[in-house]
N, C-alpha and C. Protein backbone atom coordinates (compact mmCIF):
# COMPACT_ATOMS: atom_id res chain seq x y z
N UNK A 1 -10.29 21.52 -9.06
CA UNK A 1 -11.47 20.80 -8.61
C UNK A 1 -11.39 20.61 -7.11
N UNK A 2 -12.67 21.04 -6.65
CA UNK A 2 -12.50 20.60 -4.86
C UNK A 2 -13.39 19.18 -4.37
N UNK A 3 -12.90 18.86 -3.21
CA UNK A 3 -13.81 17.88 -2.69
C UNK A 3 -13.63 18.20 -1.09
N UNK A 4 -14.63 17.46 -0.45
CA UNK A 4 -14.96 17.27 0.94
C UNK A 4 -14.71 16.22 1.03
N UNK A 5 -13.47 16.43 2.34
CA UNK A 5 -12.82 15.70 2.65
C UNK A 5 -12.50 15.53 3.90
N UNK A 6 -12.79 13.92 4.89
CA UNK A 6 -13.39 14.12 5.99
C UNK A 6 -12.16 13.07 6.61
N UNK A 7 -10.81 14.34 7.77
CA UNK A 7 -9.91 14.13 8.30
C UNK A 7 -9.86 12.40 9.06
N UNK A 8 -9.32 11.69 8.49
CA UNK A 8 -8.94 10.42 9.33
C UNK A 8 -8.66 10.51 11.01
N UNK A 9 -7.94 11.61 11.08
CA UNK A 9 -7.27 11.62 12.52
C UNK A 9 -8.23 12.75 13.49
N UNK A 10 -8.61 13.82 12.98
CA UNK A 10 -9.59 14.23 14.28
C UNK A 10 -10.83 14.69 13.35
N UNK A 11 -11.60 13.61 12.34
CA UNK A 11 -12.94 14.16 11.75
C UNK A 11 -13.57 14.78 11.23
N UNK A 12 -12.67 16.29 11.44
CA UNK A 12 -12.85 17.32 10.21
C UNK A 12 -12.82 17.58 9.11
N UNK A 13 -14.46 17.55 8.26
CA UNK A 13 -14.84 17.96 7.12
C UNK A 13 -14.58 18.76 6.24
N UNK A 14 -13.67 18.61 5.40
CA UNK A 14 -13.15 20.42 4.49
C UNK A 14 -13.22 20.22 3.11
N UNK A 15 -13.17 21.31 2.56
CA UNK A 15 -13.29 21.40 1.09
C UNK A 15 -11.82 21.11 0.88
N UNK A 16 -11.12 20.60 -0.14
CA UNK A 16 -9.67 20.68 -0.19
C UNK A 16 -9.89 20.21 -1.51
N UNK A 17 -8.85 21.17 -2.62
CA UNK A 17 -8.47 21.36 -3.63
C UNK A 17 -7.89 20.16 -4.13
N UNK A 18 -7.58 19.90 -5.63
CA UNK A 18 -6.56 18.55 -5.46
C UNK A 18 -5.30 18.98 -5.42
N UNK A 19 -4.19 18.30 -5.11
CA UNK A 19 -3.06 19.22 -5.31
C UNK A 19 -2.18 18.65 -6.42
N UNK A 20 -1.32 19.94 -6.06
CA UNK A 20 -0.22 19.40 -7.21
C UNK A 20 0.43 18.72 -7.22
N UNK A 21 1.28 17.87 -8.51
CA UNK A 21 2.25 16.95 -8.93
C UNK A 21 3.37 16.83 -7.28
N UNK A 22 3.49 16.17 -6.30
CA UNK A 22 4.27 16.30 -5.57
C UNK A 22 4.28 16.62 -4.21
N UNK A 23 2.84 16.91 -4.61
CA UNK A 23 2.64 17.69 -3.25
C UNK A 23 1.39 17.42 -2.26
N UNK A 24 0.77 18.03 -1.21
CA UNK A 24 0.14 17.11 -0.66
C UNK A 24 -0.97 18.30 0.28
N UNK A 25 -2.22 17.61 0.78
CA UNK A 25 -3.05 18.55 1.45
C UNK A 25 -2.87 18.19 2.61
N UNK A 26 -2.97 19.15 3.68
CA UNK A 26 -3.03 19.18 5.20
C UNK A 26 -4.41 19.38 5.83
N UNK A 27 -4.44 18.97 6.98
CA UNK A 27 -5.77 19.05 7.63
C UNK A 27 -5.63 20.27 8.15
N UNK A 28 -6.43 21.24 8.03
CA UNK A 28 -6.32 22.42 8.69
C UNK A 28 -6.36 22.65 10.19
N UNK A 29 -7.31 21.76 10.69
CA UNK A 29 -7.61 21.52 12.48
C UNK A 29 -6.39 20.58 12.97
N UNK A 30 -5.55 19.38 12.57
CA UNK A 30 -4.42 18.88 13.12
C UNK A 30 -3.46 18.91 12.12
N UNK A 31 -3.20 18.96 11.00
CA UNK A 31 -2.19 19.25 10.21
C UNK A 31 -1.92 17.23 9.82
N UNK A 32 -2.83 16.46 9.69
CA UNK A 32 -2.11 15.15 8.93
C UNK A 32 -2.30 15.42 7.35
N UNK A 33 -1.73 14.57 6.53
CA UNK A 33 -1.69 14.49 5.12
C UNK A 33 -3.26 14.30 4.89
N UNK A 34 -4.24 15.13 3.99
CA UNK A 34 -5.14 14.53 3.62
C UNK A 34 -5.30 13.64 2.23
N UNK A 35 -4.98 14.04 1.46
CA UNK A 35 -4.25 13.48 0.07
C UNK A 35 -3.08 14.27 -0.48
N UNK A 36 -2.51 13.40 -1.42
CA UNK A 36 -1.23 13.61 -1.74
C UNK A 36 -1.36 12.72 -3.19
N UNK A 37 -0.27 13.74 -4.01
CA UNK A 37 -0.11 13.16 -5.53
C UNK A 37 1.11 12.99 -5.74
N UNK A 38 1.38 11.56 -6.04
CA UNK A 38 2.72 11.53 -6.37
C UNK A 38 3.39 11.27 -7.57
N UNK A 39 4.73 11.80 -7.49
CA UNK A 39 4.61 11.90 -8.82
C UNK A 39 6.04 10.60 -9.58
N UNK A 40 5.12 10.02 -10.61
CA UNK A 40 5.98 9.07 -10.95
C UNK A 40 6.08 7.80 -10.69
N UNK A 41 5.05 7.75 -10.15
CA UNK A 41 4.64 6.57 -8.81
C UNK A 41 4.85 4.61 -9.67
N UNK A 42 4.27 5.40 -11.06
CA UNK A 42 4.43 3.70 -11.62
C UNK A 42 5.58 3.55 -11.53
N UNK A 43 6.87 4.42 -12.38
CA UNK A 43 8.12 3.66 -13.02
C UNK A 43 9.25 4.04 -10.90
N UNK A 44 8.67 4.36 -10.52
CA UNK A 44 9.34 3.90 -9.34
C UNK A 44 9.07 2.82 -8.36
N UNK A 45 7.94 2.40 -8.41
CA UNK A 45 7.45 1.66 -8.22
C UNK A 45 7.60 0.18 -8.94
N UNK A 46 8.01 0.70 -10.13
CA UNK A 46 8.01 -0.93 -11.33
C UNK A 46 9.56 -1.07 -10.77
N UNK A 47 10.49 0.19 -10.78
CA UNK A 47 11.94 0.10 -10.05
C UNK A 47 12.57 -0.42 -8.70
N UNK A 48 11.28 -0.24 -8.08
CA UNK A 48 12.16 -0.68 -6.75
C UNK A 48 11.17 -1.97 -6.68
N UNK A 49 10.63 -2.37 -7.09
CA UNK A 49 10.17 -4.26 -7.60
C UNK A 49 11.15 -5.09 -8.05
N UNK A 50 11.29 -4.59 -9.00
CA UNK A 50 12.31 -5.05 -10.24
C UNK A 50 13.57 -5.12 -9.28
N UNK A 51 14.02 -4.58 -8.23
CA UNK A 51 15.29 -4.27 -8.04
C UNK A 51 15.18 -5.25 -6.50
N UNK A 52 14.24 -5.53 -6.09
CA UNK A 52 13.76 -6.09 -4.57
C UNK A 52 13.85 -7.85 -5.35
N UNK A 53 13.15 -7.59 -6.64
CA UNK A 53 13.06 -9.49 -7.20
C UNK A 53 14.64 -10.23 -7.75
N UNK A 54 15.54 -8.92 -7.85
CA UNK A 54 16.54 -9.31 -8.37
C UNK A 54 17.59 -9.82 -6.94
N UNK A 55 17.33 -8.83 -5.71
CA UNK A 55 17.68 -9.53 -4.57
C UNK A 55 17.23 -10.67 -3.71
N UNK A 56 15.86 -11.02 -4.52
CA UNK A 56 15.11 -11.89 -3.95
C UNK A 56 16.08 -13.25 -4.20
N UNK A 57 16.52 -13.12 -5.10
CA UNK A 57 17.28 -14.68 -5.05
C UNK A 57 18.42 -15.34 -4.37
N UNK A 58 19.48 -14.01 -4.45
CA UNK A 58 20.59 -13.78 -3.19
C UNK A 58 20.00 -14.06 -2.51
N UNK A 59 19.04 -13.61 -1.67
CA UNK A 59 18.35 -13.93 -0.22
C UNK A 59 18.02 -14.85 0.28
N UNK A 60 17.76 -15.90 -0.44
CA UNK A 60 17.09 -17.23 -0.86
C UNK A 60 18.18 -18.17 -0.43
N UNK A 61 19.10 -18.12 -2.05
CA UNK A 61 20.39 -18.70 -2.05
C UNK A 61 21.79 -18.59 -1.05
N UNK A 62 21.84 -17.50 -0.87
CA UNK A 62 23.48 -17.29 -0.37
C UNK A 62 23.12 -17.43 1.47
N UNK A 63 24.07 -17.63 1.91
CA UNK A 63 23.69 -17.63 3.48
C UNK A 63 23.95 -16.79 4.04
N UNK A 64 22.61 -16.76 5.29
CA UNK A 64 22.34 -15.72 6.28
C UNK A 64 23.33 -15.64 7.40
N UNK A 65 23.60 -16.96 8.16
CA UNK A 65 24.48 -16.95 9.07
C UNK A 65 25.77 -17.64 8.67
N UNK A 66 26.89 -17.61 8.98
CA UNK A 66 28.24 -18.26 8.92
C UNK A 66 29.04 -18.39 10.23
N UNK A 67 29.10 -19.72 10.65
CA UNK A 67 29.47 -20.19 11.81
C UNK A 67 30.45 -21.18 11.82
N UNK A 68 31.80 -21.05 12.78
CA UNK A 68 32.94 -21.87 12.62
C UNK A 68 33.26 -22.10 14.64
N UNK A 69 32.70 -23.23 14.38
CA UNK A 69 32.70 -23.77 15.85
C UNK A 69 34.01 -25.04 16.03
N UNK A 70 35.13 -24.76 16.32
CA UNK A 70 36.32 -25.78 16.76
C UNK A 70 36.38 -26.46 15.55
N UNK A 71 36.89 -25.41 14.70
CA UNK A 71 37.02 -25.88 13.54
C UNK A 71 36.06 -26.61 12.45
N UNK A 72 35.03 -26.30 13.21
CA UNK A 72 33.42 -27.22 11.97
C UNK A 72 33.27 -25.76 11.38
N UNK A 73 33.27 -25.47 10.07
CA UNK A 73 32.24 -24.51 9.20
C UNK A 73 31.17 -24.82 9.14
N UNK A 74 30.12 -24.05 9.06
CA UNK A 74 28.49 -24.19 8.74
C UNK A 74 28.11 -22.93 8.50
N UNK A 75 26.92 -23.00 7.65
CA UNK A 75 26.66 -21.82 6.82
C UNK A 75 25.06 -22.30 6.38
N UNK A 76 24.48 -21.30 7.00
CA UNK A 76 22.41 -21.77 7.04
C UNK A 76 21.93 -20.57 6.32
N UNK A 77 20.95 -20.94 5.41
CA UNK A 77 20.46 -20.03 4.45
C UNK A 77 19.02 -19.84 5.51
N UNK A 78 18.15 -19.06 4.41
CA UNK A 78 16.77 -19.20 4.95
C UNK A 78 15.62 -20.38 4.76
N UNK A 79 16.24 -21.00 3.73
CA UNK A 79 15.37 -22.22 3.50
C UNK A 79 16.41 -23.60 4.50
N UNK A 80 17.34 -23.33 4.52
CA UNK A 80 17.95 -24.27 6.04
C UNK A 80 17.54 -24.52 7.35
N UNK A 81 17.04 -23.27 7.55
CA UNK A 81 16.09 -22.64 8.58
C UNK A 81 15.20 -23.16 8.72
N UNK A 82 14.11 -23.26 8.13
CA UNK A 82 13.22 -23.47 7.79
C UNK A 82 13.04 -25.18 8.09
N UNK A 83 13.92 -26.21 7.18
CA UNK A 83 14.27 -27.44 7.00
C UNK A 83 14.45 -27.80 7.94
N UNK A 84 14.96 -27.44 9.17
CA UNK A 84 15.53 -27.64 10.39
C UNK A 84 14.30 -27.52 11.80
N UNK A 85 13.92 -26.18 11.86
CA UNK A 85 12.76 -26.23 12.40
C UNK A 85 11.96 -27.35 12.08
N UNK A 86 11.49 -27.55 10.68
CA UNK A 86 10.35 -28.65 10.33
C UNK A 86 11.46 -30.40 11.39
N UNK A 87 12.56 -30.25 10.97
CA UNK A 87 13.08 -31.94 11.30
C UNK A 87 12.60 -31.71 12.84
N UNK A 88 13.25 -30.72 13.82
CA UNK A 88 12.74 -30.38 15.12
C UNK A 88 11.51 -30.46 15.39
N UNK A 89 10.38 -30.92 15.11
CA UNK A 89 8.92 -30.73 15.43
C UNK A 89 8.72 -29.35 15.52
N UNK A 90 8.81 -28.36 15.06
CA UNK A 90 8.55 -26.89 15.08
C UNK A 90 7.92 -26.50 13.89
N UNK A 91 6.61 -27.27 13.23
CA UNK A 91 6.22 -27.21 12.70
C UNK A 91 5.60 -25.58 12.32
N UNK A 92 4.88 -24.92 13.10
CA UNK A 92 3.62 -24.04 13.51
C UNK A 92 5.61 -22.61 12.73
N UNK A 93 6.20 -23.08 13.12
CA UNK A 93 7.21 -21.64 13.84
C UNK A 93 8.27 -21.87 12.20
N UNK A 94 8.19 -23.18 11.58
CA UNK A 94 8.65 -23.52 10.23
C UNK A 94 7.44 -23.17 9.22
N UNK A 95 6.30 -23.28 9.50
CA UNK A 95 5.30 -22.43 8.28
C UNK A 95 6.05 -20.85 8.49
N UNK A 96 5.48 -20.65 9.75
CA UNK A 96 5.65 -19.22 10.36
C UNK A 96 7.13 -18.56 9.05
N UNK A 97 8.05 -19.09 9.39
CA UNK A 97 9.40 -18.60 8.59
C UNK A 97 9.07 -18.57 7.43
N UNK A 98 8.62 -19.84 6.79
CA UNK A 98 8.67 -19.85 5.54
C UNK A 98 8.14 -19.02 4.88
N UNK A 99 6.77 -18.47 5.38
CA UNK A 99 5.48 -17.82 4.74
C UNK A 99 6.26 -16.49 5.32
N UNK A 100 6.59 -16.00 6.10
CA UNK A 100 7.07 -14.32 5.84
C UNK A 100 8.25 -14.20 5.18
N UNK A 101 9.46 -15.06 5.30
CA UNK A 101 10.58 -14.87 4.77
C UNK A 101 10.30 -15.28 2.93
N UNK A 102 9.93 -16.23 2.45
CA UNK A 102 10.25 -16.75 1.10
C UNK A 102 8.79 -16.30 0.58
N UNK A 103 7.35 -16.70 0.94
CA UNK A 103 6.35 -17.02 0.08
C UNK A 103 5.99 -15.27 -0.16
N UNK A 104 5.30 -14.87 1.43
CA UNK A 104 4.86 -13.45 1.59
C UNK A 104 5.85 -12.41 0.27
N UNK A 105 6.85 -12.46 0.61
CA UNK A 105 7.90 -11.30 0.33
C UNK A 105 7.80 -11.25 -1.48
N UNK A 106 7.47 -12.70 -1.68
CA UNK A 106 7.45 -13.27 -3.31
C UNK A 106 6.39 -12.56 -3.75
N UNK A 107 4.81 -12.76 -3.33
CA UNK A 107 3.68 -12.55 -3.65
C UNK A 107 3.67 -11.24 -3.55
N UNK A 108 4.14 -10.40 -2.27
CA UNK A 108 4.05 -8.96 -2.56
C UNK A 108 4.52 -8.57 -3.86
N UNK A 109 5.55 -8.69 -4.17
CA UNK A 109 6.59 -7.98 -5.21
C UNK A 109 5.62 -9.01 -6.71
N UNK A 110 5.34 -10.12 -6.82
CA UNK A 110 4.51 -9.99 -7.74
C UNK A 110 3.13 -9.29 -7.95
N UNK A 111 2.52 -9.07 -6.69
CA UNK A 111 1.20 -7.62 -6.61
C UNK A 111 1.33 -6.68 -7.17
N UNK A 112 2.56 -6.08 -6.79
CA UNK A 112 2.83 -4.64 -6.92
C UNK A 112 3.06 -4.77 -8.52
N UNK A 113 4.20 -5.83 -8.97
CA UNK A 113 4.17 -5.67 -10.56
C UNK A 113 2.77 -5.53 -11.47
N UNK A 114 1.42 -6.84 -10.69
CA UNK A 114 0.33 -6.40 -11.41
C UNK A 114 -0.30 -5.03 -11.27
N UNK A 115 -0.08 -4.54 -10.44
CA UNK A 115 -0.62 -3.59 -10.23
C UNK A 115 -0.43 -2.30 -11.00
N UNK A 116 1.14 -2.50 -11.06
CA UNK A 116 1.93 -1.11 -12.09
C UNK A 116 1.62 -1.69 -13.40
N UNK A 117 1.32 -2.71 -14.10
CA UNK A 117 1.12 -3.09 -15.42
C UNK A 117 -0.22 -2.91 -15.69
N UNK A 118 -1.37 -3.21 -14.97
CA UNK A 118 -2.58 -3.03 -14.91
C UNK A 118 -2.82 -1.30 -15.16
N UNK A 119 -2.43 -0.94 -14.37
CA UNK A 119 -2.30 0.98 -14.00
C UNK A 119 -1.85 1.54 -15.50
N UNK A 120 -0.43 0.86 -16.02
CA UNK A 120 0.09 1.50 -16.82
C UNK A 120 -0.65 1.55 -18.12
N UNK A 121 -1.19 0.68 -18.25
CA UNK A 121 -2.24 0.52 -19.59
C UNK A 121 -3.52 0.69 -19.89
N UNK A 122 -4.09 1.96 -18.36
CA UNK A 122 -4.75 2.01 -17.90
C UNK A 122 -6.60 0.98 -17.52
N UNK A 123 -5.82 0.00 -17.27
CA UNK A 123 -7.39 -1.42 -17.54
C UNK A 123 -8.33 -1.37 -16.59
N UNK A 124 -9.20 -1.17 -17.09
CA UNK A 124 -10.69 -1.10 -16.32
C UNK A 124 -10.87 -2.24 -15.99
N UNK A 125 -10.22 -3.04 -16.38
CA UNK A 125 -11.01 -3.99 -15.50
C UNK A 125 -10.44 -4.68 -14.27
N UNK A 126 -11.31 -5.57 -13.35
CA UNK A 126 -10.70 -6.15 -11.93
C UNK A 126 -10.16 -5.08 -11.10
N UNK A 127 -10.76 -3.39 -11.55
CA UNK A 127 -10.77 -2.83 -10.64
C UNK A 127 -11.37 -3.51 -9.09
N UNK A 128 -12.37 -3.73 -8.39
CA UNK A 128 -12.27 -4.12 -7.47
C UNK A 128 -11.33 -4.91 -6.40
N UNK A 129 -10.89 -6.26 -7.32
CA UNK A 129 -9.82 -7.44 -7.12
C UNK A 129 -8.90 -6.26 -6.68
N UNK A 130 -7.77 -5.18 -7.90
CA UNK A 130 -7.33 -4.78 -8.26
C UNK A 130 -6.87 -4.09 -6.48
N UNK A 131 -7.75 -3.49 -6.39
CA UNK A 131 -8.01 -2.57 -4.80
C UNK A 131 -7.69 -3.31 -3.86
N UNK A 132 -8.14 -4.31 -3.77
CA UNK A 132 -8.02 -5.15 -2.70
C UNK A 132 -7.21 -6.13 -2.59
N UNK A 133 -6.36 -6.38 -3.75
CA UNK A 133 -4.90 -6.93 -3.92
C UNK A 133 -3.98 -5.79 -3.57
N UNK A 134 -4.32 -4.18 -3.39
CA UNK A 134 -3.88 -3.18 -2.90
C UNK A 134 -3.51 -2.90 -1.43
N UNK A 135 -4.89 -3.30 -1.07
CA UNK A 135 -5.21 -3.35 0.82
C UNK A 135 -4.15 -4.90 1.19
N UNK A 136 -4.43 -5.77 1.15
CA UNK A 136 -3.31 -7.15 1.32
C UNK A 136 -2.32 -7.12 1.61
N UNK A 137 -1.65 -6.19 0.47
CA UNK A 137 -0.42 -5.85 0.08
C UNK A 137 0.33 -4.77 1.42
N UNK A 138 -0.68 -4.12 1.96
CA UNK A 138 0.00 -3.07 2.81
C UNK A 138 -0.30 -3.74 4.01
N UNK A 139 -1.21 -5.14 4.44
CA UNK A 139 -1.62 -5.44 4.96
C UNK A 139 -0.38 -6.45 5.84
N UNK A 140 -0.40 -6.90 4.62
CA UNK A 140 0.94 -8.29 5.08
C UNK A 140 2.50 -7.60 5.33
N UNK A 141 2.44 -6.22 4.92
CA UNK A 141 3.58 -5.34 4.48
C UNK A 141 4.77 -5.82 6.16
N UNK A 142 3.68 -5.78 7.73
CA UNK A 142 4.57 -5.80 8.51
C UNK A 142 4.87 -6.86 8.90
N UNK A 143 4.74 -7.97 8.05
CA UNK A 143 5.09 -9.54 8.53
C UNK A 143 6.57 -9.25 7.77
N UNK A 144 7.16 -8.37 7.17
CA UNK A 144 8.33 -8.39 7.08
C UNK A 144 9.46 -9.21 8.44
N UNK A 145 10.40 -9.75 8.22
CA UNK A 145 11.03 -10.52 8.91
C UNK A 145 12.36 -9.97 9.24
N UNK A 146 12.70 -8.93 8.49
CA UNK A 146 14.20 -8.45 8.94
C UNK A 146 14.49 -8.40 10.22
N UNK A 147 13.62 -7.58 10.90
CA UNK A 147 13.87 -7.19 12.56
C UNK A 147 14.10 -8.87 13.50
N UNK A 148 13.82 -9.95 12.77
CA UNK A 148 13.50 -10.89 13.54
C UNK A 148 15.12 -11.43 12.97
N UNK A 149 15.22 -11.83 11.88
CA UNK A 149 16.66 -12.13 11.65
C UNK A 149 18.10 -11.02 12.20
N UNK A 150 17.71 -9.73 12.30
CA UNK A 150 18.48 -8.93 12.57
C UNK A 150 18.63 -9.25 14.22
N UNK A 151 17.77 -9.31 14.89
CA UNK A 151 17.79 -9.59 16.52
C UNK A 151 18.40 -11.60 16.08
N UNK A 152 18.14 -12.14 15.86
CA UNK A 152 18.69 -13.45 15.64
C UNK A 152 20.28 -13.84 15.49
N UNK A 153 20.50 -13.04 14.51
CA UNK A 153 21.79 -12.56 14.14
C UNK A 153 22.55 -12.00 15.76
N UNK A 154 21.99 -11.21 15.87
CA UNK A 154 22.84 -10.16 17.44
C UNK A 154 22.84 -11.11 18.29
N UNK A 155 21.65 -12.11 18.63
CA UNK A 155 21.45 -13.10 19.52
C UNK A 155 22.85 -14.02 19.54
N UNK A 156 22.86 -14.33 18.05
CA UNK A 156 24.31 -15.40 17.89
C UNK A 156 25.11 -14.97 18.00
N UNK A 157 25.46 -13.85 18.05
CA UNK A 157 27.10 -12.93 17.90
C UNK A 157 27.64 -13.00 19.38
N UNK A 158 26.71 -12.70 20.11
CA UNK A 158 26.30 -12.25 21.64
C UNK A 158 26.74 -13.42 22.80
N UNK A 159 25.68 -14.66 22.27
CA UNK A 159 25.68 -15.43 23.13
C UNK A 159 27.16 -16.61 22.85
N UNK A 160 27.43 -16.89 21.39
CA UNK A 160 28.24 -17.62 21.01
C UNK A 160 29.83 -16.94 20.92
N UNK A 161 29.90 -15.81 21.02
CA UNK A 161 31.18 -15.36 21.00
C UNK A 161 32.29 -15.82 21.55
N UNK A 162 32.20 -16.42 22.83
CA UNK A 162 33.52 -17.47 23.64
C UNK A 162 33.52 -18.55 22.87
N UNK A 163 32.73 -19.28 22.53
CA UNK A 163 32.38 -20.70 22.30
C UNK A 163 32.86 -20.52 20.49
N UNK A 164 32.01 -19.81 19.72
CA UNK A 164 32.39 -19.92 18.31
C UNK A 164 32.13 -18.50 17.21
N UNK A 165 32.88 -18.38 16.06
CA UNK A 165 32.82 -17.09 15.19
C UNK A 165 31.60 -17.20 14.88
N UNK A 166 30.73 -16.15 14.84
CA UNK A 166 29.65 -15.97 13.96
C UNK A 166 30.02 -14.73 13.61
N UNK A 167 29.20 -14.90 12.27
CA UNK A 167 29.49 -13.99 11.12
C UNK A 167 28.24 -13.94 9.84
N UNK A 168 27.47 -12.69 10.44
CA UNK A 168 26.39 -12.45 9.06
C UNK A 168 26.79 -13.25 7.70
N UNK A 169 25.95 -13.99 7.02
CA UNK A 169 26.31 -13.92 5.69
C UNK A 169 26.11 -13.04 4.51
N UNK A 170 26.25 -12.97 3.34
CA UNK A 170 25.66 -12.51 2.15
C UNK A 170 24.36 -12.36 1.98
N UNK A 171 23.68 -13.44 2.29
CA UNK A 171 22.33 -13.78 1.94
C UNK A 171 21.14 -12.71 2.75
N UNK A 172 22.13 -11.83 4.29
CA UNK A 172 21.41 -11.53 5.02
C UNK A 172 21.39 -9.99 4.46
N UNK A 173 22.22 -9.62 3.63
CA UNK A 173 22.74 -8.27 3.34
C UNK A 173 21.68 -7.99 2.11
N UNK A 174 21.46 -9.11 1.24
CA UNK A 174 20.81 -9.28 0.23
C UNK A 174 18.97 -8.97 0.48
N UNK A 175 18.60 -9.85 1.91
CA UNK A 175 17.34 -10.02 2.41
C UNK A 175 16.94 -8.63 3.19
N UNK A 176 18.15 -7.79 3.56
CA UNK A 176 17.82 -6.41 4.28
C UNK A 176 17.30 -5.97 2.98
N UNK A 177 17.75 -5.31 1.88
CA UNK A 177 17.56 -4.97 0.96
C UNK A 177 16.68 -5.35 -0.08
N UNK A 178 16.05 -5.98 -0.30
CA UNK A 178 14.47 -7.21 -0.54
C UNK A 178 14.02 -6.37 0.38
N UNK A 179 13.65 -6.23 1.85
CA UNK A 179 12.32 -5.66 2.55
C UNK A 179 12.43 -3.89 2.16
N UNK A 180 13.35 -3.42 2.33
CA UNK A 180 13.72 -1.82 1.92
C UNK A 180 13.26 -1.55 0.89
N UNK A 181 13.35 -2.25 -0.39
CA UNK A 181 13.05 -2.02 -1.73
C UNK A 181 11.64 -2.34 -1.82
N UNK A 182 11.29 -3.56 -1.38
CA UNK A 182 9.52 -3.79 -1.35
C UNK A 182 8.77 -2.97 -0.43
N UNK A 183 9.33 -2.38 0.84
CA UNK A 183 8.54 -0.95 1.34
C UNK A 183 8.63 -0.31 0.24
N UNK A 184 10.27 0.51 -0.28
CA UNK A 184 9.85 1.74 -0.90
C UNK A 184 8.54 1.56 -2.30
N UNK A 185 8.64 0.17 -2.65
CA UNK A 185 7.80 0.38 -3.80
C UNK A 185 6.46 0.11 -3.13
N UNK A 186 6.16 -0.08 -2.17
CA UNK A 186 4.74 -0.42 -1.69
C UNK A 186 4.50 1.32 -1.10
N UNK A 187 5.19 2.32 -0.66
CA UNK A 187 4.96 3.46 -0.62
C UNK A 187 4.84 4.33 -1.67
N UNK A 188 5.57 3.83 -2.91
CA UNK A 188 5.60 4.60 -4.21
C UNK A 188 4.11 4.54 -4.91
N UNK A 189 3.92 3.89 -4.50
CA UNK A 189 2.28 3.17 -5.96
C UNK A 189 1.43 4.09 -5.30
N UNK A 190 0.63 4.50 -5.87
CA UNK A 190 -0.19 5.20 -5.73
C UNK A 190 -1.60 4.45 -6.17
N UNK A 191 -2.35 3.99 -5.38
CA UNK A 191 -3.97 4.09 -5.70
C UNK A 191 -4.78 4.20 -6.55
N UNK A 192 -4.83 5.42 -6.19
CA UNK A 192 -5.73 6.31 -7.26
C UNK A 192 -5.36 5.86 -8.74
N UNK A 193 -4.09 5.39 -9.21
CA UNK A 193 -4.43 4.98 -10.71
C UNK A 193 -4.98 3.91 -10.64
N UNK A 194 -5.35 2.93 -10.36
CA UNK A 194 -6.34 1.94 -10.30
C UNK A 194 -7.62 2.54 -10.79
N UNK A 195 -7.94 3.52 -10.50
CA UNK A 195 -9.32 4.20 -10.97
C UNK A 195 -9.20 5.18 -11.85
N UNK A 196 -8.00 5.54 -12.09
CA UNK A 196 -7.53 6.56 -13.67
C UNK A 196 -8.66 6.01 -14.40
N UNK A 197 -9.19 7.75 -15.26
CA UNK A 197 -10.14 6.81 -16.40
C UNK A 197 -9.28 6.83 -17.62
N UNK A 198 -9.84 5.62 -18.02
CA UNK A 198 -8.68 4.74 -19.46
C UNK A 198 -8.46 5.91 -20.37
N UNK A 199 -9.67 6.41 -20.26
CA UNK A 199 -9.90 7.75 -21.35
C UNK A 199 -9.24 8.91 -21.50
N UNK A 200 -8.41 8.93 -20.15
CA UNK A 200 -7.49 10.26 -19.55
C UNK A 200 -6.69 10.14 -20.59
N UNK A 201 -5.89 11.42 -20.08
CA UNK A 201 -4.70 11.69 -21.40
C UNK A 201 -3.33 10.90 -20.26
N UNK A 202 -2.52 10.77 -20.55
CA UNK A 202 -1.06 10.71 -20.21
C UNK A 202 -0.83 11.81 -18.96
């Protein structure tokens, strides 16, 4: 089956085939992806969810930083963080944390599950919602927070090194791996089953 299909990146209109299991169409005038089928998209997608919610709690729980200053231990999670900013009047910069690190990261990875359960059973309905709990999802995708704890982290290593040990925790190893796993499954899902007709075969 063909369709006309009109290039995102320099405008050009073409007939293009659908393609196969895996594989993907090119723009003939600049060469970007025009569509692409992927294959497998739910149960990798239900996998690297499933596997991002199971780190979600490490991330939560165990601590990010570990610090031993003249003999004081201390050890700050992400919700410590958070607690601390708020006692500081840093209200605006304590939502800020909370909502990309704990709430955002939660709500994605429950999207994506409706989304692969919805898909998998193929349901007509709340298609619309459905789409646009789709768009959100890729939307909020770069409020990811790693890069900000990862530079945070280097910040403390850096500046505190005469003065006291710092030392990544668990919790931070756990939270790299939470954003990795909720990209790959936010790249895995595929779309287009949202509009599968129910009626299709397998």
């Amino acid at each position: 089956m063909q369709a006309i299909i009109v290039c995102k990146i320099c405008a050009l209109a073409q007939y293009v085939r659908e393609p196969q299991p895996d594989t993907a169409a090119e723009c003939r005038r600049c060469g970007s992806i025009l569509t692409q089928v992927k294959v497998n998209s739910l149960a990798r997608t239900a996998a690297f969810s499933l596997a991002a919610l199971i780190f979600y709690v490490p991330a939560n729980v165990y601590p990010i930083v570990r610090m031993e200053f003249y003999g004081a231990y201390s050890e700050s999670t992400v919700w410590d963080g958070c607690v601390k900013l708020f006692q500081d009047g840093q209200w605006l910069v304590a939502i800020i944390v909370f909502l990309a690190s704990m709430l955002i990261p939660l709500f994605k990875l429950l999207g994506l599950g409706f989304l692969v359960a919805t898909a998998k059973f193929r349901s007509a309905r709340l298609r619309h919602e459905r789409t646009w709990t789709y768009k959100i999802i890729n939307v909020v995708g770069p409020w990811a927070m790693l890069d900000v704890f990862l530079l945070a982290v280097l910040v403390a290593l850096v500046k505190l090194e005469q003065l006291a040990t710092v030392l990544p925790g668990p919790g931070l190893l756990a939270f790299t791996a939470v954003v990795v796993l909720t990209i790959l499954a936010s790249a895995s899902f595929d779309p287009k089953l949202i509009w599968q007709d129910p009626d299709a075969g397998s």
